[in-house]
N, C-alpha and C. Protein backbone atom coordinates (compact mmCIF):
# COMPACT_ATOMS: atom_id res chain seq x y z
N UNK A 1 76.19 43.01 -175.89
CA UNK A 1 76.39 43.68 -174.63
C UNK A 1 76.81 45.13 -174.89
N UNK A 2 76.41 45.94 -173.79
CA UNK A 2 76.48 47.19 -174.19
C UNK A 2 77.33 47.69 -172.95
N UNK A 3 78.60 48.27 -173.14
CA UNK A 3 79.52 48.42 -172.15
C UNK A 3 80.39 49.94 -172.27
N UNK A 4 81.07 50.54 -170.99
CA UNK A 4 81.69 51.69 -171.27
C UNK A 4 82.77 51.29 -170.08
N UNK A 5 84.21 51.36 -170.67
CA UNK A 5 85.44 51.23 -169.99
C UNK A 5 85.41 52.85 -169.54
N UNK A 6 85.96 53.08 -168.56
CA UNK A 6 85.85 54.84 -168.14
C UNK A 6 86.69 54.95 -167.14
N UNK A 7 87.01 55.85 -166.46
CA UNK A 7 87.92 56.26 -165.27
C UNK A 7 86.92 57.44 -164.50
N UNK A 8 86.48 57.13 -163.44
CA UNK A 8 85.63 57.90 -162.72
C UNK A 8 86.32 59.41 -162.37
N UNK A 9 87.56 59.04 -162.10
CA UNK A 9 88.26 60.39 -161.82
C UNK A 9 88.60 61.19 -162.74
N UNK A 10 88.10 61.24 -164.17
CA UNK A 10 88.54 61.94 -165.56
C UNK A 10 86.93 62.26 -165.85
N UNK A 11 87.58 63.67 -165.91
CA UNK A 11 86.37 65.06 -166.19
C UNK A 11 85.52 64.85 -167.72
N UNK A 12 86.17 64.39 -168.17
CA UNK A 12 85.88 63.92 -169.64
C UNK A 12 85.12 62.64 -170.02
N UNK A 13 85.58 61.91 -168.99
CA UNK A 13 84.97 60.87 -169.18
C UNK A 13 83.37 60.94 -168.53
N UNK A 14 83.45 61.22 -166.74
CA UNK A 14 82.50 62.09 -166.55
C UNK A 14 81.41 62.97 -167.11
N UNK A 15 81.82 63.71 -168.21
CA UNK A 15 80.83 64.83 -168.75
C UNK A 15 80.08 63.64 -169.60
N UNK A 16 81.16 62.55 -170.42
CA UNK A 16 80.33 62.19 -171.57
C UNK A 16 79.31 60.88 -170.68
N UNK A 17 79.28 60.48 -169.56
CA UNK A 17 78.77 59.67 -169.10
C UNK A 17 77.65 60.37 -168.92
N UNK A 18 77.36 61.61 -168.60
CA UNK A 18 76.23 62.15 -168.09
C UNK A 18 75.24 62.63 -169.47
N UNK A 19 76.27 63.33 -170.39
CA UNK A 19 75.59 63.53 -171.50
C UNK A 19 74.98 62.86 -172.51
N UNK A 20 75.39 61.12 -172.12
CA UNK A 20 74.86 60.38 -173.13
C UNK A 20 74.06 59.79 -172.27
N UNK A 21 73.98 59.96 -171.30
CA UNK A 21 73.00 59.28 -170.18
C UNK A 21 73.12 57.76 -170.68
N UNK A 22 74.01 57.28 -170.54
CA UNK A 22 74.76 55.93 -170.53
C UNK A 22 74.32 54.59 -169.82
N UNK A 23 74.01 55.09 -168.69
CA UNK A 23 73.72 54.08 -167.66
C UNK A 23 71.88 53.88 -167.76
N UNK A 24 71.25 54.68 -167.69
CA UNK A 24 69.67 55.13 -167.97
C UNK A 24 69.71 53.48 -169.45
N UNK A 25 70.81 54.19 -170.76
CA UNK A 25 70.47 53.43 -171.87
C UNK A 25 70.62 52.09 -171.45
N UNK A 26 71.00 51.66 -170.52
CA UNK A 26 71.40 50.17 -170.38
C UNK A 26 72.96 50.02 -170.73
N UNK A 27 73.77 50.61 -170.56
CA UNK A 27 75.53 50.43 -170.75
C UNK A 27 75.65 49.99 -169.06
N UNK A 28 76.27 48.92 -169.11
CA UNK A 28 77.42 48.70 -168.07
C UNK A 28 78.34 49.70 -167.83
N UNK A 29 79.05 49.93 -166.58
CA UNK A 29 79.93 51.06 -166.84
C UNK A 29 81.02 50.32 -166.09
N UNK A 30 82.20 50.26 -166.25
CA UNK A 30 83.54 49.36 -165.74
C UNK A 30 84.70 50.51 -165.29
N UNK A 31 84.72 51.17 -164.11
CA UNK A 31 85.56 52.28 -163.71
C UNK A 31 86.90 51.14 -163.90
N UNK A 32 87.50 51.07 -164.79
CA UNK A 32 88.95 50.72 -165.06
C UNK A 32 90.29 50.72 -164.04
N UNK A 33 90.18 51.88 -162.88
CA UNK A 33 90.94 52.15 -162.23
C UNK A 33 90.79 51.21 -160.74
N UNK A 34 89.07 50.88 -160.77
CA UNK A 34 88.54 49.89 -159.77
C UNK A 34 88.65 48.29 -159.75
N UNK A 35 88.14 48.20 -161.42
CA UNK A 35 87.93 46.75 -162.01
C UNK A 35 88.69 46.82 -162.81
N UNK A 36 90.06 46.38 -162.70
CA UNK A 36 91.30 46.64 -164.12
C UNK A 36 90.83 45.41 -165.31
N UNK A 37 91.14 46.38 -166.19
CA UNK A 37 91.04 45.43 -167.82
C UNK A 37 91.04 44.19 -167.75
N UNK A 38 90.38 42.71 -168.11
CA UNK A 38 91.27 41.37 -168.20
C UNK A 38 91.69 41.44 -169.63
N UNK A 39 92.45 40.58 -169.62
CA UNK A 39 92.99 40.17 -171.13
C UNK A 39 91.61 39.97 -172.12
N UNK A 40 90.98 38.94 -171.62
CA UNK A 40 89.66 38.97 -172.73
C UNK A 40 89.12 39.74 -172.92
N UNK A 41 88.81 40.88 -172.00
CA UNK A 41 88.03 41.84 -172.42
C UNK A 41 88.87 42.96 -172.74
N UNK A 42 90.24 42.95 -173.31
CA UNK A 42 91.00 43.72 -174.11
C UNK A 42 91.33 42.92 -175.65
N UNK A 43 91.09 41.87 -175.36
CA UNK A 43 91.23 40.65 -176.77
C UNK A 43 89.58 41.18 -177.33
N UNK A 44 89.04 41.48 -176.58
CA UNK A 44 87.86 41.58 -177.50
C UNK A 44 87.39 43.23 -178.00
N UNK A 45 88.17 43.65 -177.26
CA UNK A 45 88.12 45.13 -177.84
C UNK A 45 89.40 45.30 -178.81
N UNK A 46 90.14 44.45 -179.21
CA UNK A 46 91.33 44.04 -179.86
C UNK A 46 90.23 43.58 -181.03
N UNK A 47 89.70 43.13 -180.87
CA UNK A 47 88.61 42.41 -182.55
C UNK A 47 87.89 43.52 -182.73
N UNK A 48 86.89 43.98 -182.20
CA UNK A 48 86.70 44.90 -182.44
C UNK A 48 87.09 46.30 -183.53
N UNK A 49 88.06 47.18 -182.53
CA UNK A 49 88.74 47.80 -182.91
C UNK A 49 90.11 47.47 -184.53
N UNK A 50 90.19 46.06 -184.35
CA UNK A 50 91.44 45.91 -185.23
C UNK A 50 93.04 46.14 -185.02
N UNK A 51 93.07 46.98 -184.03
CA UNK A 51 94.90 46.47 -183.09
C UNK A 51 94.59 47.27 -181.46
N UNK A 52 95.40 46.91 -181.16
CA UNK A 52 95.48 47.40 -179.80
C UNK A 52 96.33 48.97 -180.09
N UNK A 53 97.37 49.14 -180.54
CA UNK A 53 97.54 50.46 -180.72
C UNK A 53 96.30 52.02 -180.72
N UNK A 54 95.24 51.63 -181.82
CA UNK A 54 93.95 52.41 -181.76
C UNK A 54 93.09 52.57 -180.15
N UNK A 55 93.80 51.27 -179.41
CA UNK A 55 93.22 51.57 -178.25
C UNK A 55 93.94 51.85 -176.94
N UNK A 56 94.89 52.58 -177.44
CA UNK A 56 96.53 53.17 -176.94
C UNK A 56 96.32 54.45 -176.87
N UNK A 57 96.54 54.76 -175.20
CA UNK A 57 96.51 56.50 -174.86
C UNK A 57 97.85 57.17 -175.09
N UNK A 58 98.24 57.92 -175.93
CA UNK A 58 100.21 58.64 -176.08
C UNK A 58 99.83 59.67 -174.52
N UNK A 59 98.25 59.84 -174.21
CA UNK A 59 98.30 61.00 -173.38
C UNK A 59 98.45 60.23 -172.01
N UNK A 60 98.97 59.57 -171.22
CA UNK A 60 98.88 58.67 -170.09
C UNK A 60 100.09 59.51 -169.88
N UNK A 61 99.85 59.63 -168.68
CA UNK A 61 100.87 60.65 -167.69
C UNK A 61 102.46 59.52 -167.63
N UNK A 62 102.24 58.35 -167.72
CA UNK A 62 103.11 57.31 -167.69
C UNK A 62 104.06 57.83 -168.57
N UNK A 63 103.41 57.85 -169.79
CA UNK A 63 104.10 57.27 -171.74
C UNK A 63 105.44 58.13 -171.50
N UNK A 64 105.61 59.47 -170.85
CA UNK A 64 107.31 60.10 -171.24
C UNK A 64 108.20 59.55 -170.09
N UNK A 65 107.74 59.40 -169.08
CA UNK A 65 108.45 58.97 -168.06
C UNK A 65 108.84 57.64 -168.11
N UNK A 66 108.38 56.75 -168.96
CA UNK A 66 108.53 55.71 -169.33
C UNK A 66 109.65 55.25 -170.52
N UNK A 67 109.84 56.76 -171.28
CA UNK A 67 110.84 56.73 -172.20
C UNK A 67 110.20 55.62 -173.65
N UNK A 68 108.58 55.93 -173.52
CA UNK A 68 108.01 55.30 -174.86
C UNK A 68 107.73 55.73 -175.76
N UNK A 69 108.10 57.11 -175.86
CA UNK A 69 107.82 58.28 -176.96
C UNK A 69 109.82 57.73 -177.31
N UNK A 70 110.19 57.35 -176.89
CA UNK A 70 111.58 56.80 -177.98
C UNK A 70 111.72 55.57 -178.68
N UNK A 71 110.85 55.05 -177.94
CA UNK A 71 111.07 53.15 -178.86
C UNK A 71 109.40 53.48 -179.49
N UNK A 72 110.06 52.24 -180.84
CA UNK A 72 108.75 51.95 -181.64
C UNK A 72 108.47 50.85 -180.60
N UNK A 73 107.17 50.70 -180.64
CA UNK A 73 106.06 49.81 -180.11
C UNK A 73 105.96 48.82 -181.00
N UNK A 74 105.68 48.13 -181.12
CA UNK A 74 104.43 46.80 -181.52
C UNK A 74 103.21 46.10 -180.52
N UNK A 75 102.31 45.82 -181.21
CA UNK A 75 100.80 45.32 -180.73
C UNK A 75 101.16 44.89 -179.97
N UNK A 76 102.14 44.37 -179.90
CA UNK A 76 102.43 43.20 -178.50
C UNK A 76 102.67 43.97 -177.07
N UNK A 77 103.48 45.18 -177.26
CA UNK A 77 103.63 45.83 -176.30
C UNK A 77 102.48 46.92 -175.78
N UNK A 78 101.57 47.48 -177.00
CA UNK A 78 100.62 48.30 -176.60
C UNK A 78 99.64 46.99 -175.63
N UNK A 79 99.41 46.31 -176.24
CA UNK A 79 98.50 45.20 -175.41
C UNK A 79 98.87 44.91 -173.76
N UNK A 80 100.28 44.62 -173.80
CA UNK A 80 100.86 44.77 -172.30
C UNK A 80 101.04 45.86 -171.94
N UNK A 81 101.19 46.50 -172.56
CA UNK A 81 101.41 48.08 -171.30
C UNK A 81 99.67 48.57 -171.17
N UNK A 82 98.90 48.18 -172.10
CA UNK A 82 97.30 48.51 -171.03
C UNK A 82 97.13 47.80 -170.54
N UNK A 83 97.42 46.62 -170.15
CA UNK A 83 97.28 45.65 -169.24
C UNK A 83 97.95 45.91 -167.74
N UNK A 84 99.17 46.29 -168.21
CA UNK A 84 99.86 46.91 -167.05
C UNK A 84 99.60 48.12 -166.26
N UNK A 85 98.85 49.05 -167.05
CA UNK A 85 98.73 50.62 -166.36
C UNK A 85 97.59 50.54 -167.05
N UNK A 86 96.37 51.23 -166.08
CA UNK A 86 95.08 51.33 -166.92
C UNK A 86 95.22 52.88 -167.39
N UNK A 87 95.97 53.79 -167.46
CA UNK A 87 95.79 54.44 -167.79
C UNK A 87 96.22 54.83 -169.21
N UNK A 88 96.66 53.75 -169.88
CA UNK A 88 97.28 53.54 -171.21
C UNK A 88 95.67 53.40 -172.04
N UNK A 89 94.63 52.92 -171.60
CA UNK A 89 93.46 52.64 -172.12
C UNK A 89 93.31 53.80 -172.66
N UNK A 90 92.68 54.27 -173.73
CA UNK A 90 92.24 55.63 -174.60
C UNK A 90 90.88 55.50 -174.06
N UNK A 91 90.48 56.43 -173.44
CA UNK A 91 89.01 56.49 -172.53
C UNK A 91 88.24 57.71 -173.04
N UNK A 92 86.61 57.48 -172.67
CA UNK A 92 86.16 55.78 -172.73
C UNK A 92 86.46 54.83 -173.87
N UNK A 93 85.91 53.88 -173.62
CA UNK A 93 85.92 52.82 -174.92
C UNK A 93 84.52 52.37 -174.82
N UNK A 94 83.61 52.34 -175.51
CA UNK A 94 82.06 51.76 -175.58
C UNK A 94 82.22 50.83 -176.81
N UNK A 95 81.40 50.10 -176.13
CA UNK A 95 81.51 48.90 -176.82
C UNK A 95 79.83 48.70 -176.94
N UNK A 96 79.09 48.54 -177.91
CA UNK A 96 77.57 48.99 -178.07
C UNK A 96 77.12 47.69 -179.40
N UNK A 97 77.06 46.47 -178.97
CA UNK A 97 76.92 45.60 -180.23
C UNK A 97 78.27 44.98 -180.42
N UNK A 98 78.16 45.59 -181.72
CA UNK A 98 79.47 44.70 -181.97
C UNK A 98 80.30 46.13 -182.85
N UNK A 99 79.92 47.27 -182.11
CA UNK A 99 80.70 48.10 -182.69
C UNK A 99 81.33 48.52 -181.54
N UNK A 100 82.66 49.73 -181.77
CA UNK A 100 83.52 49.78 -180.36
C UNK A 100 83.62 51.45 -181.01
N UNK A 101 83.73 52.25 -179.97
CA UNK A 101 84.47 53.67 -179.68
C UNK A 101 85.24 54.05 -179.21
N UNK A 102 86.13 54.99 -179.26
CA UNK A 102 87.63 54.88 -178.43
C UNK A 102 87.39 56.49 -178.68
N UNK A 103 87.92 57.11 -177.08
CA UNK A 103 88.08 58.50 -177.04
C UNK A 103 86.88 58.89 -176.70
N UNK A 104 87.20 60.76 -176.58
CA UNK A 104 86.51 61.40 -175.72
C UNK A 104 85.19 62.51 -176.67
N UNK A 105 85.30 61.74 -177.61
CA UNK A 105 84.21 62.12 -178.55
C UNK A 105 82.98 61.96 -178.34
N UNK A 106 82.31 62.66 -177.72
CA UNK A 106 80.23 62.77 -177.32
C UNK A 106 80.03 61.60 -178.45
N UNK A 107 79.95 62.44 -179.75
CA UNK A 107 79.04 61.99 -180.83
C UNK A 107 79.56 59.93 -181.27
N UNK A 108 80.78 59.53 -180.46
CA UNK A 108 80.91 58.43 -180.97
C UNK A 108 80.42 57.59 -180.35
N UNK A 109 79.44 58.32 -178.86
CA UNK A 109 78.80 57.33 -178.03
C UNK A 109 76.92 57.40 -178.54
């Protein structure tokens, strides 16, 4: 399956949707902020990727107000706090096979 987690309202995410012409290739596109994350389909971008941290935004308008730039984390908590706030997701995330991308990098889509 060929998929892109995204936030419609992020300029970035936006540009790279258009520039990779994403949807044309056959990608699903999952506006995150509409259709929030399930667990499985963060467990599987969790295999993928190899921890949930890699798929952890520090830039989420949340993370200082939250006072999480003071405690160490563990997987356990990056996993629940994107579960909890989609904006913790590092966007996009494409998922293309059985390989995964994280971030706002053109060339990793």
């Amino acid at each position: 399956m060929n998929k892109i987690y995204h936030l419609s309202t992020c300029s970035t995410c936006k540009k790279i949707l258009e520039e990779t012409d994403a949807k044309a290739r056959g990608f699903i596109l999952q506006d995150i902020k509409k259709e929030k994350i399930t667990p499985a389909q963060l467990d599987e971008m969790h295999a993928l990727s190899g921890s949930y941290e890699s798929l952890f935004s520090r830039r989420s308008q949340q993370y200082r107000p939250m006072g999480l730039h003071e405690k160490e984390l563990k997987e356990s908590d990056y996993r629940d706090l994107i579960l909890q706030e989609y904006s913790f997701l590092k966007r996009p995330v494409a998922i293309a096979g059985d390989k995964i991308y994280t971030g706002a990098d053109v060339k990793n889509i």
